[in-house]
N, C-alpha and C. Protein backbone atom coordinates (compact mmCIF):
# COMPACT_ATOMS: atom_id res chain seq x y z
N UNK A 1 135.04 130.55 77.51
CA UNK A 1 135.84 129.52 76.88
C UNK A 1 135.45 128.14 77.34
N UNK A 2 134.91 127.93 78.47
CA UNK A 2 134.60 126.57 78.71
C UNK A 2 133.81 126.19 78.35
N UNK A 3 132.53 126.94 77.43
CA UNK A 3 131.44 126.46 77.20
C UNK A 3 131.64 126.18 75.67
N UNK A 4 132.97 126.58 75.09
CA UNK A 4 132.99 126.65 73.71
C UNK A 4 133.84 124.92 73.19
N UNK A 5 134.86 124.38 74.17
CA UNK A 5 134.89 123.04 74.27
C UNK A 5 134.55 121.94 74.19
N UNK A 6 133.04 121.97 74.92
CA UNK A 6 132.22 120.80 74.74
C UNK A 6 131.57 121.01 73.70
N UNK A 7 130.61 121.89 73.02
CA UNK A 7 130.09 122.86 71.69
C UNK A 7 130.90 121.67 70.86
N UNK A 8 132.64 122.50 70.76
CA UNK A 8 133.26 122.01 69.59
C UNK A 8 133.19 120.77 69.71
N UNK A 9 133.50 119.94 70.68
CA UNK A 9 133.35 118.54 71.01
C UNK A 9 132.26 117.58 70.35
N UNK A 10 131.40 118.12 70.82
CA UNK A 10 130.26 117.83 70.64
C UNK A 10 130.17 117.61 68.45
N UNK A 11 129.81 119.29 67.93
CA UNK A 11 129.98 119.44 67.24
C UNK A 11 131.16 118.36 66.05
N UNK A 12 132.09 117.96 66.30
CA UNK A 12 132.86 117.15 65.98
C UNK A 12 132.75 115.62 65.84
N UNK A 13 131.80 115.43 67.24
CA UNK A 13 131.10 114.18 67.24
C UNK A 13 130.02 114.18 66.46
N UNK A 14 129.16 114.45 66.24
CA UNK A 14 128.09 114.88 65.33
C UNK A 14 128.59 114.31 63.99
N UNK A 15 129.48 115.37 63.66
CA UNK A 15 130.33 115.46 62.14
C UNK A 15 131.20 114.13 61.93
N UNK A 16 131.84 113.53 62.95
CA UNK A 16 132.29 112.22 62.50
C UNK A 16 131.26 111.00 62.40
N UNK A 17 129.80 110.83 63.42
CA UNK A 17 129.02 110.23 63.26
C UNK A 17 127.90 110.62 61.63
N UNK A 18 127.86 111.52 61.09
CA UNK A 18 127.49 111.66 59.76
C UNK A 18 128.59 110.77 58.68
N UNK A 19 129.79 111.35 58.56
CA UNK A 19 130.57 110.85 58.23
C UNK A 19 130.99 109.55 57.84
N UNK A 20 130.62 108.98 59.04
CA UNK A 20 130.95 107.76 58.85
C UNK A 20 129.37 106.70 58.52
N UNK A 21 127.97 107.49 58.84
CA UNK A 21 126.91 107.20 58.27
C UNK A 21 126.86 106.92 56.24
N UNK A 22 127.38 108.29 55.70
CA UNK A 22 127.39 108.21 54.44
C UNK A 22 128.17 107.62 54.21
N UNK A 23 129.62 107.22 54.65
CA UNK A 23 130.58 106.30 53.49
C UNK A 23 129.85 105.20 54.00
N UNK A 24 129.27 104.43 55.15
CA UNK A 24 128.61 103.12 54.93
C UNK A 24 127.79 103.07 54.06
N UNK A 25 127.01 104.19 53.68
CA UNK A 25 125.58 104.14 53.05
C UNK A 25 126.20 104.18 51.50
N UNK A 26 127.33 104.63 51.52
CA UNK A 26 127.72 105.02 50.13
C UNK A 26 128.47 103.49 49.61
N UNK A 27 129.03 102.67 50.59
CA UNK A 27 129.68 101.58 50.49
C UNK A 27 128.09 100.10 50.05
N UNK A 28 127.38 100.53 50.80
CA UNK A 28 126.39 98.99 50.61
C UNK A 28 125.12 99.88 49.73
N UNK A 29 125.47 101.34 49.31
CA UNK A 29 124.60 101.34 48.01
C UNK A 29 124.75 101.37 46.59
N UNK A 30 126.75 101.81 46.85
CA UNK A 30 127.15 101.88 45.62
C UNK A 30 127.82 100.78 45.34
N UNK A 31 128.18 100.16 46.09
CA UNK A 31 129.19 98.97 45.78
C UNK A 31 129.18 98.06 44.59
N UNK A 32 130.76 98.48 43.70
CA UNK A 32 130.49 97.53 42.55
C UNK A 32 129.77 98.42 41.36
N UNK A 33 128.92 99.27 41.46
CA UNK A 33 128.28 99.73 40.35
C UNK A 33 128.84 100.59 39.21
N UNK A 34 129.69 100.66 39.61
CA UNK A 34 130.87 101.34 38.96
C UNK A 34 131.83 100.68 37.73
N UNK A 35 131.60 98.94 38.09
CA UNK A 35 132.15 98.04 37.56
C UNK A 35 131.57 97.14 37.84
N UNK A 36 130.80 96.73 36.74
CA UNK A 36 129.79 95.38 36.43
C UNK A 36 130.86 94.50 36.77
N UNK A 37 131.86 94.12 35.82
CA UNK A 37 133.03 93.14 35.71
C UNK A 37 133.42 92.86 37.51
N UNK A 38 133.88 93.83 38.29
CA UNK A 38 134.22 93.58 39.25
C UNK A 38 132.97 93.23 40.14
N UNK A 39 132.31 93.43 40.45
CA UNK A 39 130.97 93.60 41.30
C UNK A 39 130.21 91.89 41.14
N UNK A 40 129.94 91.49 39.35
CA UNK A 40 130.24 90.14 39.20
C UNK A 40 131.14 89.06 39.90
N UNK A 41 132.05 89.31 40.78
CA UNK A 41 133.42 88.72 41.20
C UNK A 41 132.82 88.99 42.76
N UNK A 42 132.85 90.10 42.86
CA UNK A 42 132.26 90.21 44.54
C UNK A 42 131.10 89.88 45.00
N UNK A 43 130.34 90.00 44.20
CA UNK A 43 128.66 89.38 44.77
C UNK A 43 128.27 88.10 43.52
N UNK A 44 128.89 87.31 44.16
CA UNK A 44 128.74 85.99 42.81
C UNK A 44 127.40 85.39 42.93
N UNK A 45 126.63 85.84 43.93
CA UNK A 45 125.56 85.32 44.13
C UNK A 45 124.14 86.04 43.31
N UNK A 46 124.68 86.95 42.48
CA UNK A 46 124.16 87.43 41.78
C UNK A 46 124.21 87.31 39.76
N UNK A 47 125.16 86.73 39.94
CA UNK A 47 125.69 86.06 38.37
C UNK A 47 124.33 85.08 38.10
N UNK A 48 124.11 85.17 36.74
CA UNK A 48 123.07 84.62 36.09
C UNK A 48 123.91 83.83 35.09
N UNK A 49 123.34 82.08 35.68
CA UNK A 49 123.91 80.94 34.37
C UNK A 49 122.80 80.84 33.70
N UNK A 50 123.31 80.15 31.99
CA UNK A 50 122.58 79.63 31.46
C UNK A 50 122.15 78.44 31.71
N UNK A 51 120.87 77.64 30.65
CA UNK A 51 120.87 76.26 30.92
C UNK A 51 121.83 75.82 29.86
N UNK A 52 122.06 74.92 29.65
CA UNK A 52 123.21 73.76 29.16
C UNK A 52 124.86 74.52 28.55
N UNK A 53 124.85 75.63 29.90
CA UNK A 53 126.20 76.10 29.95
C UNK A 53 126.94 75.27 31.11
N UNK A 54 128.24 74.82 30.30
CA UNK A 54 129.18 74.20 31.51
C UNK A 54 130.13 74.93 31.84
N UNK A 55 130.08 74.83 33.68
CA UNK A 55 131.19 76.08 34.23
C UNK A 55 132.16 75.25 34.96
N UNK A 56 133.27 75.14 34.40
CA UNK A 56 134.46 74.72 34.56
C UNK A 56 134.87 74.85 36.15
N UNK A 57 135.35 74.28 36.77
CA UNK A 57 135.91 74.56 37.95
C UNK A 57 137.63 73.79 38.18
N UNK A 58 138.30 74.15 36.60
CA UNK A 58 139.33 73.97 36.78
C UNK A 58 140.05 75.35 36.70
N UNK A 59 141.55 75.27 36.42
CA UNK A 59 142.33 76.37 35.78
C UNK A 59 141.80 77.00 34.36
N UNK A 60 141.30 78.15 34.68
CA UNK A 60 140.89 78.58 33.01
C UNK A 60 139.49 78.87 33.29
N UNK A 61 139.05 77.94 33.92
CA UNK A 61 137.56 77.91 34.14
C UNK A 61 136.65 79.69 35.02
N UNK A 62 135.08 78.99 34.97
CA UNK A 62 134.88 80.19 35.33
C UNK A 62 133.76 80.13 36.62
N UNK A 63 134.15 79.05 37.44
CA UNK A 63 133.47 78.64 38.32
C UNK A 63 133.72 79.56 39.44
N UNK A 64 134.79 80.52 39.66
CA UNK A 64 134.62 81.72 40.72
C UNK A 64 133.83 82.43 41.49
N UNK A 65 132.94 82.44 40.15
CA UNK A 65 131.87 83.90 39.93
C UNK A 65 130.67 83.06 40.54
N UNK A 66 130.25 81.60 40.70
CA UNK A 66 129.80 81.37 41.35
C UNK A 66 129.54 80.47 42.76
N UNK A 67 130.90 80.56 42.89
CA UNK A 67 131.69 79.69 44.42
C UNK A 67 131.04 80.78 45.92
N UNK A 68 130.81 80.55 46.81
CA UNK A 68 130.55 80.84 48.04
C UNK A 68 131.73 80.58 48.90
N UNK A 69 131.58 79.73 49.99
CA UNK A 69 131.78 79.53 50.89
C UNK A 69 132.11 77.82 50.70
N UNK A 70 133.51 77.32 51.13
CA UNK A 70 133.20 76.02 51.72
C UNK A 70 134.31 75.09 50.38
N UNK A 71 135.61 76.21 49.17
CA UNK A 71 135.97 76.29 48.56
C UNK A 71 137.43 76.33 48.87
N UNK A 72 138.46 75.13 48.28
CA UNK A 72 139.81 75.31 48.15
C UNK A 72 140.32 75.87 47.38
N UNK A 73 141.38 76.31 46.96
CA UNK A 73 141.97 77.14 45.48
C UNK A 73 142.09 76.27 44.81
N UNK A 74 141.94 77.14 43.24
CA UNK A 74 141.17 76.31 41.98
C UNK A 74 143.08 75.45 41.71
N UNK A 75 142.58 74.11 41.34
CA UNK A 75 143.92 73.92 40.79
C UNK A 75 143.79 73.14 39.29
N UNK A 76 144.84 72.57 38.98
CA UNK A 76 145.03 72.08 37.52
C UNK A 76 144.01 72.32 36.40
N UNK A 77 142.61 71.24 36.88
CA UNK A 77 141.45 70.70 36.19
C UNK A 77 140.38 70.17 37.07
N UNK A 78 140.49 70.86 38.49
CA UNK A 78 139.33 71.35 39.25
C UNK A 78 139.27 71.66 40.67
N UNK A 79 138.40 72.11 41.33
CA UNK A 79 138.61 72.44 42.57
C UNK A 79 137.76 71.60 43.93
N UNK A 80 138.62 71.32 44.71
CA UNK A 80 138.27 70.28 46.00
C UNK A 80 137.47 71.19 47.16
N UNK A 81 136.23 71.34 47.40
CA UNK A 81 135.65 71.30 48.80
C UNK A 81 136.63 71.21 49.73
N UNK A 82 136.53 72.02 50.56
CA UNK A 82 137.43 72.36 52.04
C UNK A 82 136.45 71.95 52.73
N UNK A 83 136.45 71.45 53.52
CA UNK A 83 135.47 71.42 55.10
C UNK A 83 134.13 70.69 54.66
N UNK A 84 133.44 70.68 55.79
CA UNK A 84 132.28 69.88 55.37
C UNK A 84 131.14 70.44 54.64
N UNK A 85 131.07 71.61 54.63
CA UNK A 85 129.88 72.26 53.22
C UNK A 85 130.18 73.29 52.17
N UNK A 86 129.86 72.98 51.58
CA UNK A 86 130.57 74.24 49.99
C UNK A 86 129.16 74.59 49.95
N UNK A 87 129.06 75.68 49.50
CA UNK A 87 127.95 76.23 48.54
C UNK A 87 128.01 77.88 47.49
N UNK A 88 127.78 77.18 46.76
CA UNK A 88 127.66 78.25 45.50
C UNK A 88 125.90 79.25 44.94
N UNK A 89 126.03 79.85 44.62
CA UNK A 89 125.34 80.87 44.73
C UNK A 89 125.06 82.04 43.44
N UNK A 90 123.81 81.58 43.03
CA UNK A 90 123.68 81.74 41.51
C UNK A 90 122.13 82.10 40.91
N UNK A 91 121.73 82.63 39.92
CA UNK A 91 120.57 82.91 38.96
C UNK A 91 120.09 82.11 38.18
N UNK A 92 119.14 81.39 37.91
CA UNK A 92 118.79 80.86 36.61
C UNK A 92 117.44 81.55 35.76
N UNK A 93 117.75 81.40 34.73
CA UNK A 93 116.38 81.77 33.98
C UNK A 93 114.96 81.10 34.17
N UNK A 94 114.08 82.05 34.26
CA UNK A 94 112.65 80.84 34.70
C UNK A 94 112.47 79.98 33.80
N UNK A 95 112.52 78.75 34.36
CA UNK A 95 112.27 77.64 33.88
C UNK A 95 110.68 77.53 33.89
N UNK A 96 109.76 76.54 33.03
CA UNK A 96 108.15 75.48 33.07
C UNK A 96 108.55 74.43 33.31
N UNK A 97 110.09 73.88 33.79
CA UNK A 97 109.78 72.80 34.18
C UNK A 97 111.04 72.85 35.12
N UNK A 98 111.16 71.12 35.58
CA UNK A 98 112.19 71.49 36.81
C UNK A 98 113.43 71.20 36.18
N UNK A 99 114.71 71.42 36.69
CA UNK A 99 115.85 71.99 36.19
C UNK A 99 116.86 70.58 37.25
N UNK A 100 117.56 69.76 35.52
CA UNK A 100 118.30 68.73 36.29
C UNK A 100 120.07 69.38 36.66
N UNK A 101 120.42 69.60 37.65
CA UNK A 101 121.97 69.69 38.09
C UNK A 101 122.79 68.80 38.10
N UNK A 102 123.80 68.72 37.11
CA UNK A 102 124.36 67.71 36.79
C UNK A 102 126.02 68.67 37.08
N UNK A 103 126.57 67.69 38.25
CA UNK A 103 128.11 67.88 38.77
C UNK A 103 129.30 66.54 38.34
N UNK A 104 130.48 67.01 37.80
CA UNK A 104 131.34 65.83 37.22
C UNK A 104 132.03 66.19 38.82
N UNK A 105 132.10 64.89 39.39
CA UNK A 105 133.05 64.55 40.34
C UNK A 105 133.43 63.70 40.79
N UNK A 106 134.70 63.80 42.12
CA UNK A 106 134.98 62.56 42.37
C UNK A 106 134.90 62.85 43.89
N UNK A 107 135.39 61.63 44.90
CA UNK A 107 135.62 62.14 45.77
C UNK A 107 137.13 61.66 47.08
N UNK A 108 136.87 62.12 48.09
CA UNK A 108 138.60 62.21 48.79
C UNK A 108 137.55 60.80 49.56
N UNK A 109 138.14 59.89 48.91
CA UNK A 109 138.06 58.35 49.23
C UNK A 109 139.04 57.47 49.71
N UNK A 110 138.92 56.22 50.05
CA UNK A 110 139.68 55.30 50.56
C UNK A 110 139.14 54.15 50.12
N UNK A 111 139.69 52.87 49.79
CA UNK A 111 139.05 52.29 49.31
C UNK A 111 138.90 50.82 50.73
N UNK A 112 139.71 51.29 51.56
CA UNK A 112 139.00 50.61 52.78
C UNK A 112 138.42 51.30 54.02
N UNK A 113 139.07 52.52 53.94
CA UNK A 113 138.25 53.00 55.23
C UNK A 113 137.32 53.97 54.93
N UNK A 114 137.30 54.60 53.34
CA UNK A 114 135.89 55.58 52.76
C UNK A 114 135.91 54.97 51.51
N UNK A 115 135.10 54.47 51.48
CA UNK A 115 135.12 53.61 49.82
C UNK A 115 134.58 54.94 49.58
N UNK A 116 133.57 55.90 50.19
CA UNK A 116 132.58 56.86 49.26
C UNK A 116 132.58 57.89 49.98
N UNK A 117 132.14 59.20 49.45
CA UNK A 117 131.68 60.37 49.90
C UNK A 117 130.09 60.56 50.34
N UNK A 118 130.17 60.78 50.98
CA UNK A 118 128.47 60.97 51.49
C UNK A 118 128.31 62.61 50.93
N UNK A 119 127.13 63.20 50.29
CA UNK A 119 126.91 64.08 49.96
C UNK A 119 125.58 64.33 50.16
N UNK A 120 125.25 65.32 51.05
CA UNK A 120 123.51 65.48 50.51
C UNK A 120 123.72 66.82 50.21
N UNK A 121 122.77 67.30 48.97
CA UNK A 121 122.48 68.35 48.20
C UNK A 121 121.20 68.96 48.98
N UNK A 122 121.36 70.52 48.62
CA UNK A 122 119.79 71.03 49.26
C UNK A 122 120.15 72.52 48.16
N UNK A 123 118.90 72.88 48.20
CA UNK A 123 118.75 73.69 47.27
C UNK A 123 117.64 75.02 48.32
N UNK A 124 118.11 76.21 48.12
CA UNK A 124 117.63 77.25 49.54
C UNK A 124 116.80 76.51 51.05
N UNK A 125 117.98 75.62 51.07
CA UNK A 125 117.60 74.87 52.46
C UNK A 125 116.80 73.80 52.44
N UNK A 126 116.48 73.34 50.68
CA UNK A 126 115.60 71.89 51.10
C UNK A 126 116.45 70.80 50.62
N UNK A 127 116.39 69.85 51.24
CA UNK A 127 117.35 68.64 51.03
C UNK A 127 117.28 68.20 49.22
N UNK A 128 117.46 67.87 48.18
CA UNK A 128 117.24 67.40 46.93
C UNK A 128 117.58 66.28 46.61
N UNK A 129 118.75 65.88 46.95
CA UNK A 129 119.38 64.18 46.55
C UNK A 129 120.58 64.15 47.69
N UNK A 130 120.63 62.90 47.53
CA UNK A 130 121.88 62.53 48.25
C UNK A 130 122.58 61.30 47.53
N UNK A 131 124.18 61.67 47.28
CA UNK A 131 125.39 61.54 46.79
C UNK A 131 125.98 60.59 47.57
N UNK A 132 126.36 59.13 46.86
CA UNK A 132 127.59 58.16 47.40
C UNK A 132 128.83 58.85 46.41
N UNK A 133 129.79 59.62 46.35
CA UNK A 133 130.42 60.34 45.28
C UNK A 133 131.86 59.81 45.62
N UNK A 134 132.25 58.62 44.67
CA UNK A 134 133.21 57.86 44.53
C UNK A 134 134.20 58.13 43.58
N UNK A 135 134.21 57.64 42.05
CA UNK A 135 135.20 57.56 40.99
C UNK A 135 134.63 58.46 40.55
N UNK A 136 135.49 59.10 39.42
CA UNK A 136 135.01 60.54 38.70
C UNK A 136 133.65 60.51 38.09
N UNK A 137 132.70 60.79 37.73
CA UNK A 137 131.62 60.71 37.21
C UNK A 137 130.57 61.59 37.14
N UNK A 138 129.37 61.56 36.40
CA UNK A 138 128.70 62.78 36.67
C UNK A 138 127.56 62.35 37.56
N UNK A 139 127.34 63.48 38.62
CA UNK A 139 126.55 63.05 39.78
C UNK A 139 125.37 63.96 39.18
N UNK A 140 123.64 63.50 39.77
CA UNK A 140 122.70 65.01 39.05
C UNK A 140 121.47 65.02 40.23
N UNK A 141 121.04 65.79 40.33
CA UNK A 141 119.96 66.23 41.17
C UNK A 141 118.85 66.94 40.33
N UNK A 142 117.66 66.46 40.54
CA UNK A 142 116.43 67.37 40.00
C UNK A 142 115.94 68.64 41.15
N UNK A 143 116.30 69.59 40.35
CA UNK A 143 115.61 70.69 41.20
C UNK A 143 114.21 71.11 40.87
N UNK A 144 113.36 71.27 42.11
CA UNK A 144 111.85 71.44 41.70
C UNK A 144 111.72 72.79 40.82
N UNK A 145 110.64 73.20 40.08
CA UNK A 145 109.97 73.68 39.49
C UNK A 145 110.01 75.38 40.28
N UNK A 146 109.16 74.76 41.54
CA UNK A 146 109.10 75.97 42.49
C UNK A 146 110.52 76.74 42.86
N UNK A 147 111.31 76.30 42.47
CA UNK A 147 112.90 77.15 43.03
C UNK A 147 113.13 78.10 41.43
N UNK A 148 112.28 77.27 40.21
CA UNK A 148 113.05 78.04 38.90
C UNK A 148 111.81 78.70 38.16
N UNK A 149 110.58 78.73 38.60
CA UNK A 149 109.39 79.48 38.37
C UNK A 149 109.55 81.21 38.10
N UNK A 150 109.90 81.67 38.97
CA UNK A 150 109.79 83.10 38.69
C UNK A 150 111.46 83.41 37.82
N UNK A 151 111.09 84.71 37.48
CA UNK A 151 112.86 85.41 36.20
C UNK A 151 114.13 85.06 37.78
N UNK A 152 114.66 84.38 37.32
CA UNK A 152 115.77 85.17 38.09
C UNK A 152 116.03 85.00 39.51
N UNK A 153 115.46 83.67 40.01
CA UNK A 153 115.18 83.31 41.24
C UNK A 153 116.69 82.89 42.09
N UNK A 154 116.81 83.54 42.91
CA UNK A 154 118.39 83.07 43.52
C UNK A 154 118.40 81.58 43.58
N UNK A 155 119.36 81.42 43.69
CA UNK A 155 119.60 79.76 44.10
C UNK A 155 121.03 79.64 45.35
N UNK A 156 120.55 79.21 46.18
CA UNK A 156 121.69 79.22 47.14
C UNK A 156 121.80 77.39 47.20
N UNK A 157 123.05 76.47 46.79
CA UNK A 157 122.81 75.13 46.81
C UNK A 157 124.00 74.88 47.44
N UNK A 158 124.20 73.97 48.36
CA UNK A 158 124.69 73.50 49.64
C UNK A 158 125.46 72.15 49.17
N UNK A 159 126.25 71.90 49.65
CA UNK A 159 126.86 70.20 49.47
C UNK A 159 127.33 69.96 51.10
N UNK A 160 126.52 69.08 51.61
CA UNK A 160 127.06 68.83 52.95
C UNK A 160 127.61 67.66 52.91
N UNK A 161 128.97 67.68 53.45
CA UNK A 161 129.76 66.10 53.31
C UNK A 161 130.66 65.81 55.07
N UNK A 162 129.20 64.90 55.29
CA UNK A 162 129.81 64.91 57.15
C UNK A 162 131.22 64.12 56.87
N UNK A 163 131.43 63.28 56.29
CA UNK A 163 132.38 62.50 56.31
C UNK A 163 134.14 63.02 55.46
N UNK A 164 134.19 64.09 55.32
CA UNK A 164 135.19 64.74 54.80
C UNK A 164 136.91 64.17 55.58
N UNK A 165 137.65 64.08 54.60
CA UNK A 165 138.91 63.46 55.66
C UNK A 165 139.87 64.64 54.37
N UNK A 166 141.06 64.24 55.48
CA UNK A 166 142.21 65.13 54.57
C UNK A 166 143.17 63.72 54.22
N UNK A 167 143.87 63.73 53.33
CA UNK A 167 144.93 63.43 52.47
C UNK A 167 145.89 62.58 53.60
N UNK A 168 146.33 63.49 54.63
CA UNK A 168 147.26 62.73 55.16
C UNK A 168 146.45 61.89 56.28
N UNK A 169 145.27 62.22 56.63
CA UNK A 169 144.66 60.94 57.99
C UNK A 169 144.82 59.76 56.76
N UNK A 170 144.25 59.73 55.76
CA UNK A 170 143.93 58.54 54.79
C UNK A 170 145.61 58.03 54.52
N UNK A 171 146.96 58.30 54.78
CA UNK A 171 147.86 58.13 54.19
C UNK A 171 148.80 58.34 52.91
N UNK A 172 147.45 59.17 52.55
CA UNK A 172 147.76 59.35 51.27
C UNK A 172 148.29 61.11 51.19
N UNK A 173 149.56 61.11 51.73
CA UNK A 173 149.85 61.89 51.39
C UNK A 173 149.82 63.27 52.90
N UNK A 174 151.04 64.80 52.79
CA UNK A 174 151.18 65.17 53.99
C UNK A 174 149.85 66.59 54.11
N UNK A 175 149.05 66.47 52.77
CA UNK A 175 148.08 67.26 52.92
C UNK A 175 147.09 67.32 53.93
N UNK A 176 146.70 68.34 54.38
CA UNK A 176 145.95 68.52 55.87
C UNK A 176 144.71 68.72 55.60
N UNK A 177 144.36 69.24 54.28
CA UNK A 177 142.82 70.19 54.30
C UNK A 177 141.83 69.00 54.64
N UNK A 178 140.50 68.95 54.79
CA UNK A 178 139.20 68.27 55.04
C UNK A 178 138.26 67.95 53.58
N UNK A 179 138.97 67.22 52.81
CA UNK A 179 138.66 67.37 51.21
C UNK A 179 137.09 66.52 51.35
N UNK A 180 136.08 67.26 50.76
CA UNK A 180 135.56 66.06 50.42
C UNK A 180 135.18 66.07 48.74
N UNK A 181 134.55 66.32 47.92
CA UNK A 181 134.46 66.26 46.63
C UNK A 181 135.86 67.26 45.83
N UNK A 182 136.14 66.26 45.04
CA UNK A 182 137.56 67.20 43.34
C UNK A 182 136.53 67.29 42.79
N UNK A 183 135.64 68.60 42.76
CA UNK A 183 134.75 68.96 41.17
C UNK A 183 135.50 69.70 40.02
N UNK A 184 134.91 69.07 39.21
CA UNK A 184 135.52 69.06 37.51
C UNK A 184 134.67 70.28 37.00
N UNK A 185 133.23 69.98 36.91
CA UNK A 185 132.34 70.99 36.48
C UNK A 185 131.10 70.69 36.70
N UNK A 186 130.07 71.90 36.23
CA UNK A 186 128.84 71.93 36.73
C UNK A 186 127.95 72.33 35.32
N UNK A 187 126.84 71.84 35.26
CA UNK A 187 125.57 72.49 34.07
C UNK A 187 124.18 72.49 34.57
N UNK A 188 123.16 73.00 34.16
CA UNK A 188 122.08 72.57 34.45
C UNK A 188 121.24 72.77 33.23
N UNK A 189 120.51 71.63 32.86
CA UNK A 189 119.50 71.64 31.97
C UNK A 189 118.16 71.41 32.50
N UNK A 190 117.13 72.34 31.29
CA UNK A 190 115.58 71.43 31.95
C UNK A 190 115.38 70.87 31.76
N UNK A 191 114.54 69.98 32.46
CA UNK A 191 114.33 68.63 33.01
C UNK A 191 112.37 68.18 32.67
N UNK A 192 112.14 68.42 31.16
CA UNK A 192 110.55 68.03 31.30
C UNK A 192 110.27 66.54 31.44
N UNK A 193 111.22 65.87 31.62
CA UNK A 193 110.50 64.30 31.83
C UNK A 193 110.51 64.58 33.52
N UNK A 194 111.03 65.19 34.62
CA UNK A 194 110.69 65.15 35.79
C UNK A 194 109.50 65.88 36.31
N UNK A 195 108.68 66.66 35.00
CA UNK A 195 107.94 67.37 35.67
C UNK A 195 106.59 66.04 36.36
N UNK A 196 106.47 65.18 36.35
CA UNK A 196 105.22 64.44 36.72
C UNK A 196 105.60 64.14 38.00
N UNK A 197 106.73 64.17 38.53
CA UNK A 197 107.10 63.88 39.87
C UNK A 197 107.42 64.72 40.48
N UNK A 198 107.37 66.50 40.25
CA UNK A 198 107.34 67.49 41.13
C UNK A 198 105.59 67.60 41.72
């Protein structure tokens, strides 16, 4: 009998370390495939936009599917950046030329102590433009060629805003968050008059 203890022991350990091998394996191979619709929602970084489709990032809108990290909840007629970097996470079709990003926004300003938002854009880690992002308007960045060349090329794009304040440091109000851009919406079209300067 004492030798049949550790056996089962053993044996048991074995069987829970399998166990718990396949539902991981079954979790990060099946995940989502079951449901396009849902799986779209969970891995947004896999959603494919068109060019001169505009994605809303108000109520109604369908800017979810490609929000990341760095995102407040959607409200009225658009959604405000939390903290100092947002980034969204997305597909485009291969482009022949480079692809202009054009964002309607505004930003969490002051008109004496932040007249502006500082914004620099980067696109899979390379810097692209940089943003004074004041009164509502449309802000745009040219993205190179090389990011929209091949089918289907991820795009991971960044908004870093060192200067982010909340609502109530500015006075304006008992809101706490670290706002820096209210985006309205987003499109991207190609861009063949920039190709001579990629």
């Amino acid at each position: 009998m004492r030798n049949v203890a550790p056996t089962t022991t053993k044996s048991f350990r074995s069987r829970g370390v399998l166990i718990i091998f396949c539902v991981v394996m079954f979790v990060v191979a099946g995940c989502g495939k079951d449901d396009p619709v849902k799986s779209s929602v969970a891995r947004p970084r896999l959603q494919i936009c068109d060019y001169g489709l505009v994605i809303f990032f108000g109520t109604g809108g369908d800017s979810e599917r490609i929000r990341l990290l760095g995102w407040a909840a959607t409200e009225g007629g658009y959604t405000w950046t939390d903290g100092i970097g947002a980034s969204l996470g997305l597909r485009l079709p291969a482009s022949e030329y480079p692809v202009r990003l054009s964002l309607k926004a505004a930003g969490m300003n002051d008109k004496v102590r932040l007249p502006f938002q500082p914004v620099d854009v980067a696109v899979n880690g390379e810097k692209i433009a940089s943003w004074q992002v004041a009164e509502e308007k449309t802000y745009t960045a040219i993205i190179p060629r090389r990011f929209v060349a091949a089918p289907e090329t991820f795009l991971l794009i960044d908004f870093y805003m060192p200067k982010v304040a909340s609502p109530a440091s500015l006075g304006h109000g008992p809101d706490s968050r670290r706002l820096g851009m209210r985006v309205v919406d987003l499109r991207f079209d190609k861009a063949p008059e920039a190709a001579a300067n990629q």
